[in-house]
N, C-alpha and C. Protein backbone atom coordinates (compact mmCIF):
# COMPACT_ATOMS: atom_id res chain seq x y z
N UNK A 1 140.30 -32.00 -199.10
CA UNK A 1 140.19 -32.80 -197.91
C UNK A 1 139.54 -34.14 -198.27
N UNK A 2 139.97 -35.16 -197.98
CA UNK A 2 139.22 -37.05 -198.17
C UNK A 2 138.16 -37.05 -197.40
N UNK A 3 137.45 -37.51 -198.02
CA UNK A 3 135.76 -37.84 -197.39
C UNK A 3 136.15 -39.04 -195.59
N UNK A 4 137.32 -39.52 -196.02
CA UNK A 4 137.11 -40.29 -194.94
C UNK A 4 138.01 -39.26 -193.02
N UNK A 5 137.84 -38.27 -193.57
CA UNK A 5 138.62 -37.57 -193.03
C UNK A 5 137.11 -35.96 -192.01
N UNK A 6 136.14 -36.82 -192.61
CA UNK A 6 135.10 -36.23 -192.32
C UNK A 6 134.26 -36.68 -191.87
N UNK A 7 134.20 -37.79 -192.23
CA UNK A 7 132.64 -38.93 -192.32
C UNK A 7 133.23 -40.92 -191.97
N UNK A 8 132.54 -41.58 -191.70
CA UNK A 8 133.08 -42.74 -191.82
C UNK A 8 131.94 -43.60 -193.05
N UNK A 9 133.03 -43.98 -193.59
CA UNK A 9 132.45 -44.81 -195.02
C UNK A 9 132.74 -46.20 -195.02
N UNK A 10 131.65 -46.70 -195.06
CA UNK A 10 131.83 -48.74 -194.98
C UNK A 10 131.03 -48.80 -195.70
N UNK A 11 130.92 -50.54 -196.06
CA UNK A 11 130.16 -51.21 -197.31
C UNK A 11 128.76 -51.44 -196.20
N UNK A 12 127.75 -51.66 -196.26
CA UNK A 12 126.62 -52.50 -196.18
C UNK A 12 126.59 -53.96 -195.98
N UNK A 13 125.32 -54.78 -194.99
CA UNK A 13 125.70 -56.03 -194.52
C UNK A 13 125.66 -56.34 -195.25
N UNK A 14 126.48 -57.76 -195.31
CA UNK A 14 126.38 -59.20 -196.14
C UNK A 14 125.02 -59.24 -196.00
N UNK A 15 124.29 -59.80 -196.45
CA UNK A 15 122.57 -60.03 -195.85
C UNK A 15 122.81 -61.57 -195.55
N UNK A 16 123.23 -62.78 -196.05
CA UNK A 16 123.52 -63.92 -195.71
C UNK A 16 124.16 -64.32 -194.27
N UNK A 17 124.91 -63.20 -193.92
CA UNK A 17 125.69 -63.47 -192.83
C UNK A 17 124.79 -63.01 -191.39
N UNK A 18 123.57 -62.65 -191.55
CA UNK A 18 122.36 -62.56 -190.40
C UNK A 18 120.85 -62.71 -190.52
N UNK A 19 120.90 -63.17 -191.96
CA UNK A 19 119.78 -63.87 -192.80
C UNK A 19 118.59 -64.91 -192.23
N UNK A 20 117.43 -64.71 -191.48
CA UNK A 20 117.28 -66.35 -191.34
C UNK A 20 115.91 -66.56 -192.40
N UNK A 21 116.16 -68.11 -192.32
CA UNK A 21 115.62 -68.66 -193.50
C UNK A 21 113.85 -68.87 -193.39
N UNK A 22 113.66 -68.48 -191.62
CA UNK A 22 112.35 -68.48 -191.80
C UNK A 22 111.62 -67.18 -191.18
N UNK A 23 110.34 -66.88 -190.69
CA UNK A 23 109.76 -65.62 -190.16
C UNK A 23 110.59 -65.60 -188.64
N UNK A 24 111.27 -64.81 -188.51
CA UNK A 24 111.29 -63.92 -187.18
C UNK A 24 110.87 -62.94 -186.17
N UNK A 25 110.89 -62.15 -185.50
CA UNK A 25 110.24 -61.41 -184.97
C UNK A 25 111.44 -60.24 -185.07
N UNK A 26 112.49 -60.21 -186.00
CA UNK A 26 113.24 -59.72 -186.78
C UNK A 26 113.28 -59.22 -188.16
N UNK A 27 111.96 -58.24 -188.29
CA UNK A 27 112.27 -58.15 -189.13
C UNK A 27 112.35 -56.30 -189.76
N UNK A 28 112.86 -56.08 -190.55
CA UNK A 28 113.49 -54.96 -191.08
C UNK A 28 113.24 -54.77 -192.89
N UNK A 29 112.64 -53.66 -193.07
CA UNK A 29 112.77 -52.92 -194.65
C UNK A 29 114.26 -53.26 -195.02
N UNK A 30 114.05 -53.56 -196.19
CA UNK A 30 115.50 -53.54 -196.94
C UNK A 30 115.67 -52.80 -198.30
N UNK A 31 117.03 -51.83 -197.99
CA UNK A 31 116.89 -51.07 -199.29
C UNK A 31 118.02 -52.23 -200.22
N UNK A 32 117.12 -52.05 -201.48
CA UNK A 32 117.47 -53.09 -202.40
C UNK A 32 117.87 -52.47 -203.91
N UNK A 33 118.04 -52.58 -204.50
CA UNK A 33 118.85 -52.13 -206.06
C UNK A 33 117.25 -51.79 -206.52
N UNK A 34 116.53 -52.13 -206.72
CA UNK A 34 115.65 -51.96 -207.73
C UNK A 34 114.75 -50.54 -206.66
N UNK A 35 115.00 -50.54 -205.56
CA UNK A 35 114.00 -49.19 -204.81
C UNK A 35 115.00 -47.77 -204.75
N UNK A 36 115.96 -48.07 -205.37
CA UNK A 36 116.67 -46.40 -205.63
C UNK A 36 116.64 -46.13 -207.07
N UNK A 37 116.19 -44.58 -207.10
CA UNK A 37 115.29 -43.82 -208.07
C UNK A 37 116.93 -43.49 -208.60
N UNK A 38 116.99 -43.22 -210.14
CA UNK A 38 117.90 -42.73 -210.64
C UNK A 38 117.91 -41.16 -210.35
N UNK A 39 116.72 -40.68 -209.79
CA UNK A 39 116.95 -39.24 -208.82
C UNK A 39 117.62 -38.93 -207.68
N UNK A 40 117.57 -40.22 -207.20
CA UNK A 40 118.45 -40.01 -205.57
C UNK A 40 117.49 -40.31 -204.90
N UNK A 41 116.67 -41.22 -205.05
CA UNK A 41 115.11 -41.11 -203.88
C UNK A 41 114.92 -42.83 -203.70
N UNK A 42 114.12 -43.12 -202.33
CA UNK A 42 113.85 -44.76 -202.67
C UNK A 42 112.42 -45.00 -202.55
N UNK A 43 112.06 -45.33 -203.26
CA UNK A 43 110.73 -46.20 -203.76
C UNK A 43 110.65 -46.86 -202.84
N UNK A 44 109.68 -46.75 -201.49
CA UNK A 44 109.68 -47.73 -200.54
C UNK A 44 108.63 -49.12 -200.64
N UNK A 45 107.68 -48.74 -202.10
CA UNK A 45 106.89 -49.47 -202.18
C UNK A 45 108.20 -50.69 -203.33
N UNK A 46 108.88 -50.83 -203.76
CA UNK A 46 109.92 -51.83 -203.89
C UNK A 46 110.75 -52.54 -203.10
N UNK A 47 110.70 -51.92 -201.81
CA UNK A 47 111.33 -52.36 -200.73
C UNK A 47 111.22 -53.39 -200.21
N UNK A 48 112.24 -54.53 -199.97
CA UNK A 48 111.77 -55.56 -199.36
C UNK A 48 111.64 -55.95 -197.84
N UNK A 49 111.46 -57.08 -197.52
CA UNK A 49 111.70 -57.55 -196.12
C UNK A 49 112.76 -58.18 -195.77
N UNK A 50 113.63 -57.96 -194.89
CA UNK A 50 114.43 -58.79 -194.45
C UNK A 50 114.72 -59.24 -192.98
N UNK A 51 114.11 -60.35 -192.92
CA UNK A 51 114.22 -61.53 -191.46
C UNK A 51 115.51 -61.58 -190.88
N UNK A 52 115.79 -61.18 -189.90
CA UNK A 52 117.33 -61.73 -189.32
C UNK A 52 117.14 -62.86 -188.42
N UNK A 53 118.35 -62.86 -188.22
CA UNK A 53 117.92 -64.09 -187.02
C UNK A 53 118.13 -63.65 -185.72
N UNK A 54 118.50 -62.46 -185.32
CA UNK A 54 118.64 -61.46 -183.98
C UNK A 54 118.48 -60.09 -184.40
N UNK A 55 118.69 -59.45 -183.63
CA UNK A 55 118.44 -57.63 -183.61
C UNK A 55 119.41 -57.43 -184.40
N UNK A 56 119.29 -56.32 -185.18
CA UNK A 56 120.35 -55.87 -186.02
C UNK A 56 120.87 -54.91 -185.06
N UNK A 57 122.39 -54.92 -185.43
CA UNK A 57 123.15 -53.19 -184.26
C UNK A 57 123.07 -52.15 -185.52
N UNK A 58 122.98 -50.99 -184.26
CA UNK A 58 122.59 -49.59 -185.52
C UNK A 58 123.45 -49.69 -186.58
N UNK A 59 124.71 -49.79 -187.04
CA UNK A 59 125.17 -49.85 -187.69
C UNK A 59 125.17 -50.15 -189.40
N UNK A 60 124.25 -50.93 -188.82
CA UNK A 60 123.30 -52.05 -190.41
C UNK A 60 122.25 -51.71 -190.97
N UNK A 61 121.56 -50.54 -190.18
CA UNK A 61 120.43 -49.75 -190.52
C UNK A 61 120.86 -48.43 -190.86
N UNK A 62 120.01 -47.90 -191.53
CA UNK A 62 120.22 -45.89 -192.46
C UNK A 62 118.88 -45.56 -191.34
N UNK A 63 120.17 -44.25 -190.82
CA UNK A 63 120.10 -43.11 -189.93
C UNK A 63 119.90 -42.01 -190.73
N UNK A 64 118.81 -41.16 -190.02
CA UNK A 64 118.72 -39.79 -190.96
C UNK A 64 120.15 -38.85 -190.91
N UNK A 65 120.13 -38.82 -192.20
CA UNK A 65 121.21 -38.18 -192.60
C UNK A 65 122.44 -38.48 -193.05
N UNK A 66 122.29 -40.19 -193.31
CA UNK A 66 123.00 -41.32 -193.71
C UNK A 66 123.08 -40.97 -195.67
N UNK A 67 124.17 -40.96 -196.21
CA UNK A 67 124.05 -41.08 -197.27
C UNK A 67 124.48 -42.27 -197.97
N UNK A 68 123.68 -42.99 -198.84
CA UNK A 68 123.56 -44.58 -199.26
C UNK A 68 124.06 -44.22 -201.21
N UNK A 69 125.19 -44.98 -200.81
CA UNK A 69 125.67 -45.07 -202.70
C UNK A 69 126.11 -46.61 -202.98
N UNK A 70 124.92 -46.60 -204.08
CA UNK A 70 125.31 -48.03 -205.03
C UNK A 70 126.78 -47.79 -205.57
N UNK A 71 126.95 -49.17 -205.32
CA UNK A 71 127.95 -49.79 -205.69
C UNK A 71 128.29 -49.48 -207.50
N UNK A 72 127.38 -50.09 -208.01
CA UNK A 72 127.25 -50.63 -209.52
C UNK A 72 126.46 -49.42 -210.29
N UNK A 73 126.90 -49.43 -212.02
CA UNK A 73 125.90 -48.43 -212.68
C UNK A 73 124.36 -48.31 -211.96
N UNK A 74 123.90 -47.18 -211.68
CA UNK A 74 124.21 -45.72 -212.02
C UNK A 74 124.77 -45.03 -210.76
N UNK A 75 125.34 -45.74 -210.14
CA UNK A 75 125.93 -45.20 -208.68
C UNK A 75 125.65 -43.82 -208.10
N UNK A 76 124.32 -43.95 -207.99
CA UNK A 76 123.22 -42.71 -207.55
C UNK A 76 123.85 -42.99 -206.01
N UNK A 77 123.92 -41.61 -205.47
CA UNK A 77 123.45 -41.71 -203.77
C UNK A 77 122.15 -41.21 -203.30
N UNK A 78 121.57 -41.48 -202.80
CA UNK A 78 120.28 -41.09 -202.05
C UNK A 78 120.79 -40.77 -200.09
N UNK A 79 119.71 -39.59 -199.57
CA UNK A 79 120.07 -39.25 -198.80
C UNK A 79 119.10 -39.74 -198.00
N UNK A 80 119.43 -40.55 -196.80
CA UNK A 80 118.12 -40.40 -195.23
C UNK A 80 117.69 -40.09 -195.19
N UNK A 81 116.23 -39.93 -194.70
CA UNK A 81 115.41 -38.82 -194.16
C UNK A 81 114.57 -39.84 -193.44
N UNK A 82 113.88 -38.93 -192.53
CA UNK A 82 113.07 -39.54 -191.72
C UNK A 82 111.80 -40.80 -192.11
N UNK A 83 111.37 -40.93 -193.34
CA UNK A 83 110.81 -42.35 -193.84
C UNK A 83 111.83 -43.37 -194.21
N UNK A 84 113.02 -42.91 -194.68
CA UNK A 84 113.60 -44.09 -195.06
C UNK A 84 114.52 -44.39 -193.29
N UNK A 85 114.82 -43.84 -192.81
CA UNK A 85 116.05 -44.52 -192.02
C UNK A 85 115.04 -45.62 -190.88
N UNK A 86 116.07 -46.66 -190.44
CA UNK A 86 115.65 -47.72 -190.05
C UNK A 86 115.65 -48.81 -190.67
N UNK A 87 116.03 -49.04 -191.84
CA UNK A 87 116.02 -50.14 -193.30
C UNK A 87 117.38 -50.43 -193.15
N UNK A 88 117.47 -52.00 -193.56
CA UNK A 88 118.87 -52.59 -193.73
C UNK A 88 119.86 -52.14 -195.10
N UNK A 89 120.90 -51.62 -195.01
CA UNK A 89 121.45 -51.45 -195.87
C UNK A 89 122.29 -52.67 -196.35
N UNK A 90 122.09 -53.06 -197.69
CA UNK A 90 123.16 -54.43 -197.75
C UNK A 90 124.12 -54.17 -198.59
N UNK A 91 124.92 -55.13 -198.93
CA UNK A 91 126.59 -54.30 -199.16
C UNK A 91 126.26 -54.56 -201.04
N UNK A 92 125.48 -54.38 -201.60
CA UNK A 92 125.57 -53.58 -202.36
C UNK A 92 125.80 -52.36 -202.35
N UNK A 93 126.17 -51.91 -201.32
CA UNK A 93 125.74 -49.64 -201.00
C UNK A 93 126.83 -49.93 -200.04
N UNK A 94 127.76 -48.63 -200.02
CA UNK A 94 128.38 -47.78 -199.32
C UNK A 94 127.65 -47.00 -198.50
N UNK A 95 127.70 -46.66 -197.77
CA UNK A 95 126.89 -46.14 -196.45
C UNK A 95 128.16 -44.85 -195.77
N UNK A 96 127.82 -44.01 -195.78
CA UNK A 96 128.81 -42.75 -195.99
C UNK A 96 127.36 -41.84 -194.87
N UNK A 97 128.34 -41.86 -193.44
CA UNK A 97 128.03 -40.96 -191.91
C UNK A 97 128.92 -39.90 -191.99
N UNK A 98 128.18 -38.51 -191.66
CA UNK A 98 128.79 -37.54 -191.43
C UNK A 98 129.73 -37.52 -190.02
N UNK A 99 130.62 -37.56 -190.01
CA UNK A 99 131.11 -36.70 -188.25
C UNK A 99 131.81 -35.92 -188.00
N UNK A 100 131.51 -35.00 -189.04
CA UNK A 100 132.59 -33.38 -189.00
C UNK A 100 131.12 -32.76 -188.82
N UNK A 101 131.00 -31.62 -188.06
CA UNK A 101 129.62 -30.53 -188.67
C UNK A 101 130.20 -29.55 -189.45
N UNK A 102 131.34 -29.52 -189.75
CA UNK A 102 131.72 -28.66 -190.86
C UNK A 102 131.27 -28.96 -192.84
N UNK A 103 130.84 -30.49 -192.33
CA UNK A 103 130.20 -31.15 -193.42
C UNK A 103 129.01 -31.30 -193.70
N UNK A 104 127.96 -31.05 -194.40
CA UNK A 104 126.18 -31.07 -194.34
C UNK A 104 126.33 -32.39 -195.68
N UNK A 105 125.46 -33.24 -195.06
CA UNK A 105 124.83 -34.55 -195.51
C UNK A 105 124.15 -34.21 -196.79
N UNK A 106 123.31 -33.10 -196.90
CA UNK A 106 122.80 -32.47 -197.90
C UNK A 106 123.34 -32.20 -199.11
N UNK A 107 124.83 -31.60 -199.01
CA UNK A 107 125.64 -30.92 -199.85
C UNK A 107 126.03 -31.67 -200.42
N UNK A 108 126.68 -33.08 -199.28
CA UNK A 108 127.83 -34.51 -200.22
C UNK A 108 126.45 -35.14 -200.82
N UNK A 109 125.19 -35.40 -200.88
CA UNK A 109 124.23 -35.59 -201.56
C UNK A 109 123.93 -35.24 -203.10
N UNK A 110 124.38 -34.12 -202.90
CA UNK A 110 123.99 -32.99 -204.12
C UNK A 110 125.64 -33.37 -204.88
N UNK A 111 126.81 -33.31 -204.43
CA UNK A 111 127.98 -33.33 -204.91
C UNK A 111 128.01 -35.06 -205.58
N UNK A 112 127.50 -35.54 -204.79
CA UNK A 112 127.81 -36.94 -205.17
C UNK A 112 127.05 -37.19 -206.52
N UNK A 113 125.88 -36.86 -206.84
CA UNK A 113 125.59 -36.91 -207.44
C UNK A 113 125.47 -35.63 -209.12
N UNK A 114 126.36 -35.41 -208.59
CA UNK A 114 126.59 -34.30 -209.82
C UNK A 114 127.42 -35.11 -211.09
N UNK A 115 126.87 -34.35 -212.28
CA UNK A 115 127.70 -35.48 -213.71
C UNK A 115 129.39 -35.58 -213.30
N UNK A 116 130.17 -34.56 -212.71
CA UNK A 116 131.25 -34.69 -212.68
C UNK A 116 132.12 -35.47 -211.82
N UNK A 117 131.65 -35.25 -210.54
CA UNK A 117 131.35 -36.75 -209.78
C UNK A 117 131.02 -38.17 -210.52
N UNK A 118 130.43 -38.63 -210.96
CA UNK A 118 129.54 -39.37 -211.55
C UNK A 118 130.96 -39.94 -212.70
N UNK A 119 131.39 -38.93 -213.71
CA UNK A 119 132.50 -39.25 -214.26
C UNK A 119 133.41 -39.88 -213.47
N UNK A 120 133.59 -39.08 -212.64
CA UNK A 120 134.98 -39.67 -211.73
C UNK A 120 135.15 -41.24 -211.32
N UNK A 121 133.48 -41.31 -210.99
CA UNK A 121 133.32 -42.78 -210.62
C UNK A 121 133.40 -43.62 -211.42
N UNK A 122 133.16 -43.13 -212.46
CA UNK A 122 133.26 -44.35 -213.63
C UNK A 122 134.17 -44.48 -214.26
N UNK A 123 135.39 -43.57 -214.40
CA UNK A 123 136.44 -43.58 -214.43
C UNK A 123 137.75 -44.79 -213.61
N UNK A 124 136.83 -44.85 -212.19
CA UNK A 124 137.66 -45.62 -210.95
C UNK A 124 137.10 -46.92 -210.85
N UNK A 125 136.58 -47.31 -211.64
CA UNK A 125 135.04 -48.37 -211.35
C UNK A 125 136.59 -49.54 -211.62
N UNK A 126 135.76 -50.88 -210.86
CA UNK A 126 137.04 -52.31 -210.90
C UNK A 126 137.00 -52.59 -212.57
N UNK A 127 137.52 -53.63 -213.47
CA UNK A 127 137.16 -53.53 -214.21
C UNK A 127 136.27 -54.97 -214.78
N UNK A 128 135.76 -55.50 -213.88
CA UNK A 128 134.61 -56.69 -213.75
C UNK A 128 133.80 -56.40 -215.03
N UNK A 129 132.57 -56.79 -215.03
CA UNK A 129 131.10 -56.74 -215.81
C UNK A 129 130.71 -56.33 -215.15
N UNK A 130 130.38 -56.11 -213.78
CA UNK A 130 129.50 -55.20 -212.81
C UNK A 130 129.87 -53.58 -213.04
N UNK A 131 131.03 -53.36 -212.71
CA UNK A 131 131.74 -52.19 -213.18
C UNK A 131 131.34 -51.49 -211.65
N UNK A 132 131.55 -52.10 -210.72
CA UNK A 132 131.39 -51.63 -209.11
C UNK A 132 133.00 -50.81 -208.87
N UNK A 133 132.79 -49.53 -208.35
CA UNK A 133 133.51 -49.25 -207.17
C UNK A 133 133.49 -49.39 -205.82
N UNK A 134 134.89 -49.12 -205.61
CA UNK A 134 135.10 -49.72 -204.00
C UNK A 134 134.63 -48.53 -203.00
N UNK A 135 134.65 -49.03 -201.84
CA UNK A 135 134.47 -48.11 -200.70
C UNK A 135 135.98 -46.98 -200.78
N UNK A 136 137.03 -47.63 -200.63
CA UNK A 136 138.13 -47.17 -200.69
C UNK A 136 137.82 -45.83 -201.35
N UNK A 137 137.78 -46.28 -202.70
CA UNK A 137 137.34 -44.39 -203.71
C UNK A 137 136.46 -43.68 -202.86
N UNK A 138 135.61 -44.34 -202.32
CA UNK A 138 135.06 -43.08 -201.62
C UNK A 138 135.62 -42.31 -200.60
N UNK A 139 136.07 -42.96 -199.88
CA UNK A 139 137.17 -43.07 -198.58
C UNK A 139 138.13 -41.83 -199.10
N UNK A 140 138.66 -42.16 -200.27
CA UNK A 140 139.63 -41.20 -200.58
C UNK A 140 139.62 -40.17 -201.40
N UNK A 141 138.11 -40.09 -201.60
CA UNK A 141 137.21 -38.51 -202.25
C UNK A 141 137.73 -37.30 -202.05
N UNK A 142 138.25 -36.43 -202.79
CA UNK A 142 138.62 -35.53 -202.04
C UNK A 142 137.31 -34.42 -202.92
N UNK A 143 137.29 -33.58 -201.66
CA UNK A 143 136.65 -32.65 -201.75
C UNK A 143 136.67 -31.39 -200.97
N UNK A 144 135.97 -29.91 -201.47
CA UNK A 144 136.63 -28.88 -201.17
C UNK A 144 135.48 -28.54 -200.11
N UNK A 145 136.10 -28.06 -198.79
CA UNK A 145 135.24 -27.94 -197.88
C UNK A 145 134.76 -26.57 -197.91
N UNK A 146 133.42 -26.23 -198.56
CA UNK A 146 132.68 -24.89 -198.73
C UNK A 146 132.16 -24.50 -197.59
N UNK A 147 132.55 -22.84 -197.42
CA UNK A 147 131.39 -22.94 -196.00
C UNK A 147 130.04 -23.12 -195.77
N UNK A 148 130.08 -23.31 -194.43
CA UNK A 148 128.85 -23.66 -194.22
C UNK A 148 127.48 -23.05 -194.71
N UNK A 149 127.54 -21.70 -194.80
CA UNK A 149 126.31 -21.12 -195.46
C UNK A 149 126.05 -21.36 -196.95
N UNK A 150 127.30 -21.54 -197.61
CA UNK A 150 127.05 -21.89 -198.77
C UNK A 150 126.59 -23.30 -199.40
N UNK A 151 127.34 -23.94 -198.15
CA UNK A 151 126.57 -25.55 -198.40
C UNK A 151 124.90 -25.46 -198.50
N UNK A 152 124.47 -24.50 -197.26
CA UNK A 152 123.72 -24.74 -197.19
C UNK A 152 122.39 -24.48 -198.26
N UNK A 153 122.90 -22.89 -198.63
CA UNK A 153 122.75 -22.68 -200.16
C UNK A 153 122.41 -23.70 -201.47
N UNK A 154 123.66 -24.62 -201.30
CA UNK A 154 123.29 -25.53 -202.56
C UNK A 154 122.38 -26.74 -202.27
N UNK A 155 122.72 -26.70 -201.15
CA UNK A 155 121.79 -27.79 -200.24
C UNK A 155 120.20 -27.85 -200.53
N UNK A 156 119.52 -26.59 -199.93
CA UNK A 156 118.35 -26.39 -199.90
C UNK A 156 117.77 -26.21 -201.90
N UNK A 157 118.72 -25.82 -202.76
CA UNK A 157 118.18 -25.28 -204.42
C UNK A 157 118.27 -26.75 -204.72
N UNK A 158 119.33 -27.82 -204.28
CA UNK A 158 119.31 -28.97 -204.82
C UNK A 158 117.77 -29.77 -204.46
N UNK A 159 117.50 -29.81 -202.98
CA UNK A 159 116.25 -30.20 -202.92
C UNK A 159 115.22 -29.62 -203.39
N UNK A 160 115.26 -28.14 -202.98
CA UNK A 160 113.62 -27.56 -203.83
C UNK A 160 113.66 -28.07 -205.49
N UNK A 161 114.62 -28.23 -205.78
CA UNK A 161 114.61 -28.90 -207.26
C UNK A 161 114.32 -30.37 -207.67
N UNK A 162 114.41 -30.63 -206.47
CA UNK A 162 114.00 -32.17 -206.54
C UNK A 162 112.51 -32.12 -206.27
N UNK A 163 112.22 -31.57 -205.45
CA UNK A 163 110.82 -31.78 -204.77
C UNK A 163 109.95 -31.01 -205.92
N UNK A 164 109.94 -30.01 -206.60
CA UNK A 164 109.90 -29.29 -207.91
C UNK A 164 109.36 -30.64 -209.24
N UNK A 165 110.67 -31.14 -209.09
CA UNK A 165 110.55 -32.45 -210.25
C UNK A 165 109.45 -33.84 -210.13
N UNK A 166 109.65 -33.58 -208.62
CA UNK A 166 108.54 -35.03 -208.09
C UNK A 166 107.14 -34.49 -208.68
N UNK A 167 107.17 -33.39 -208.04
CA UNK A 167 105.46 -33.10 -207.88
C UNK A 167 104.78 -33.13 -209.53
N UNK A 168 106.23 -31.77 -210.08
CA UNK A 168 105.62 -31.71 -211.98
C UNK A 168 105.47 -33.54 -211.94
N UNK A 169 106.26 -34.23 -211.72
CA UNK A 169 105.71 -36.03 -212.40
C UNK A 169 104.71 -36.28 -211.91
N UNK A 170 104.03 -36.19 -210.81
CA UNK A 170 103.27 -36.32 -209.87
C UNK A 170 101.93 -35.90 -210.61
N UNK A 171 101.74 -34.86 -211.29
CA UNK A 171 101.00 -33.63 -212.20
C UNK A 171 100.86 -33.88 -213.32
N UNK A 172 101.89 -34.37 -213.95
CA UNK A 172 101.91 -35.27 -215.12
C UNK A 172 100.96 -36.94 -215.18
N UNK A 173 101.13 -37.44 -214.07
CA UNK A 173 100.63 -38.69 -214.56
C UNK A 173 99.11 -38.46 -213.93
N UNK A 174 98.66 -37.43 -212.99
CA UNK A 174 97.06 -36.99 -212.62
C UNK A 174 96.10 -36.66 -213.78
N UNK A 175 97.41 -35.81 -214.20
CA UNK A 175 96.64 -35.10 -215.75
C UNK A 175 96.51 -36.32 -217.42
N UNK A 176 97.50 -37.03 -217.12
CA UNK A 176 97.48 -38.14 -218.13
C UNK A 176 95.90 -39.13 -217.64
N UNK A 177 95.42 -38.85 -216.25
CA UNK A 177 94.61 -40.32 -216.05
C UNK A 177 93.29 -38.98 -216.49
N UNK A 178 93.54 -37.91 -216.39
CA UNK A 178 92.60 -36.84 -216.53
C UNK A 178 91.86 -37.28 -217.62
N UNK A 179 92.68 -36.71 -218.44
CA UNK A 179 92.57 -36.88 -219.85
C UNK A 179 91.92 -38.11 -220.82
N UNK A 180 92.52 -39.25 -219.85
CA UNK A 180 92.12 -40.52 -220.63
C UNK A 180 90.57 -41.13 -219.98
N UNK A 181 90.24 -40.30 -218.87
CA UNK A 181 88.88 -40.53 -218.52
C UNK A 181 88.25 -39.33 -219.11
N UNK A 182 88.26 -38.45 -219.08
CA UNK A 182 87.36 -37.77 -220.19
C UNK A 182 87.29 -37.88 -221.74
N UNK A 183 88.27 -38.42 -222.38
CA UNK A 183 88.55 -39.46 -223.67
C UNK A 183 87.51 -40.70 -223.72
N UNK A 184 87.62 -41.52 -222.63
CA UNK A 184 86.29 -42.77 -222.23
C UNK A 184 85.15 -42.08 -222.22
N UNK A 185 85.10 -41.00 -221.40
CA UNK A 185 83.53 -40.58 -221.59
C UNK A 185 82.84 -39.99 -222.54
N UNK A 186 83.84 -39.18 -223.25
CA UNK A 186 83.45 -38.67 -224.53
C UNK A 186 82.94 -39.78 -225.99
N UNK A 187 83.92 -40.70 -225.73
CA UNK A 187 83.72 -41.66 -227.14
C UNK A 187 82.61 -42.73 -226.03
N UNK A 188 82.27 -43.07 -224.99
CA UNK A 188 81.52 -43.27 -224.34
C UNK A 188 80.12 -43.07 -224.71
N UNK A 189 79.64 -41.50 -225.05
CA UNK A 189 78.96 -40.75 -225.03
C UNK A 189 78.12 -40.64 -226.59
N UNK A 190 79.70 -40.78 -227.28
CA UNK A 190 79.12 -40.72 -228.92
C UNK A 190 79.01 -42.16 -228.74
N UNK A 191 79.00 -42.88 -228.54
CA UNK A 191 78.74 -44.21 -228.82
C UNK A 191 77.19 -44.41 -228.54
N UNK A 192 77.13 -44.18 -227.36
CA UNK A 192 75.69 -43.85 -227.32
C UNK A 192 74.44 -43.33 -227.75
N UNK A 193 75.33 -42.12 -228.34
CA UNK A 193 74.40 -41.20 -229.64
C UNK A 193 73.93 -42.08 -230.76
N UNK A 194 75.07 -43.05 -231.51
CA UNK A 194 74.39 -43.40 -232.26
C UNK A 194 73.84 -44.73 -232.66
């Protein structure tokens, strides 16, 4: 079955085309190339600001449960959730809405980002220096509609595995500052001795 046959898939705003050049009372998070994690996650502390010059319509903003795929290498998707949605998506990203419920946001998350997927895309990519695919490929994704319990299945192991991976990094860099302050205090200490 085609992804566009489930979901509706468009590019992200121009940002120029509602841009203004000075402070507004317009203004909006912007997810930007450098705040998506090669995990699927966005760094909101990279996130920028973006001023419009009127209200943005929902359309231009990520809704929970919105799935956001770069354009260009490493064409990660990251999924909505309740901190990120509300941020301007700009047309660097495909912006891929569920409107089947036979479809979980979760699952095309987890699928999209699987190596074999991932091949496919780079396989279809234009053949520029950017090496961007189109919306179209996504549009015309086909994919096998699993049931629902089983989505949900891969759904939930894909995240506990993510959330799994954050925290071990999370654990990792506590224990690295651990270490290097009891390292200071120790040679600290002999220094003092003699």
């Amino acid at each position: 079955m085609k992804l566009q046959s489930l979901a509706g898939v468009r590019s992200g705003l121009v940002l120029s085309r509602k841009q203004s050049k000075e402070p507004t009372d317009y203004r909006y998070p912007l997810i930007n190339l450098r705040c998506i994690q090669q995990e699927g996650n966005i760094d909101l502390h990279k996130a920028d600001i973006y001023e419009a010059k009127e209200s943005l319509k929902e359309e231009y903003l990520s809704r929970q449960g919105d799935i956001v795929v770069r354009l260009t290498a490493p064409y990660t998707a990251v999924l909505i959730d309740d901190t990120t949605s509300g941020m301007v998506i700009s047309s660097n990203f495909v912006v891929i809405r569920i409107e089947d419920k036979r479809l979980l946001p979760e699952y095309l998350f987890w699928l999209l980002n699987t190596q074999k997927v991932r091949h496919k895309i780079y396989e279809n990519t234009t053949s520029n220096m950017l090496g961007a695919i189109k919306a179209k490929f996504l549009m015309d994704f086909e994919l096998v509609l699993l049931p629902i319990e089983v989505q949900q299945k891969i759904a939930q192991l894909n995240l506990l595995a993510k959330k799994e991976s954050q925290l071990l990094k999370e654990l990792a860099a506590e224990k690295e500052k651990l270490y290097s302050s009891l390292l200071d205090q120790e040679y600290k200490r002999e220094k003092r001795g003699k």
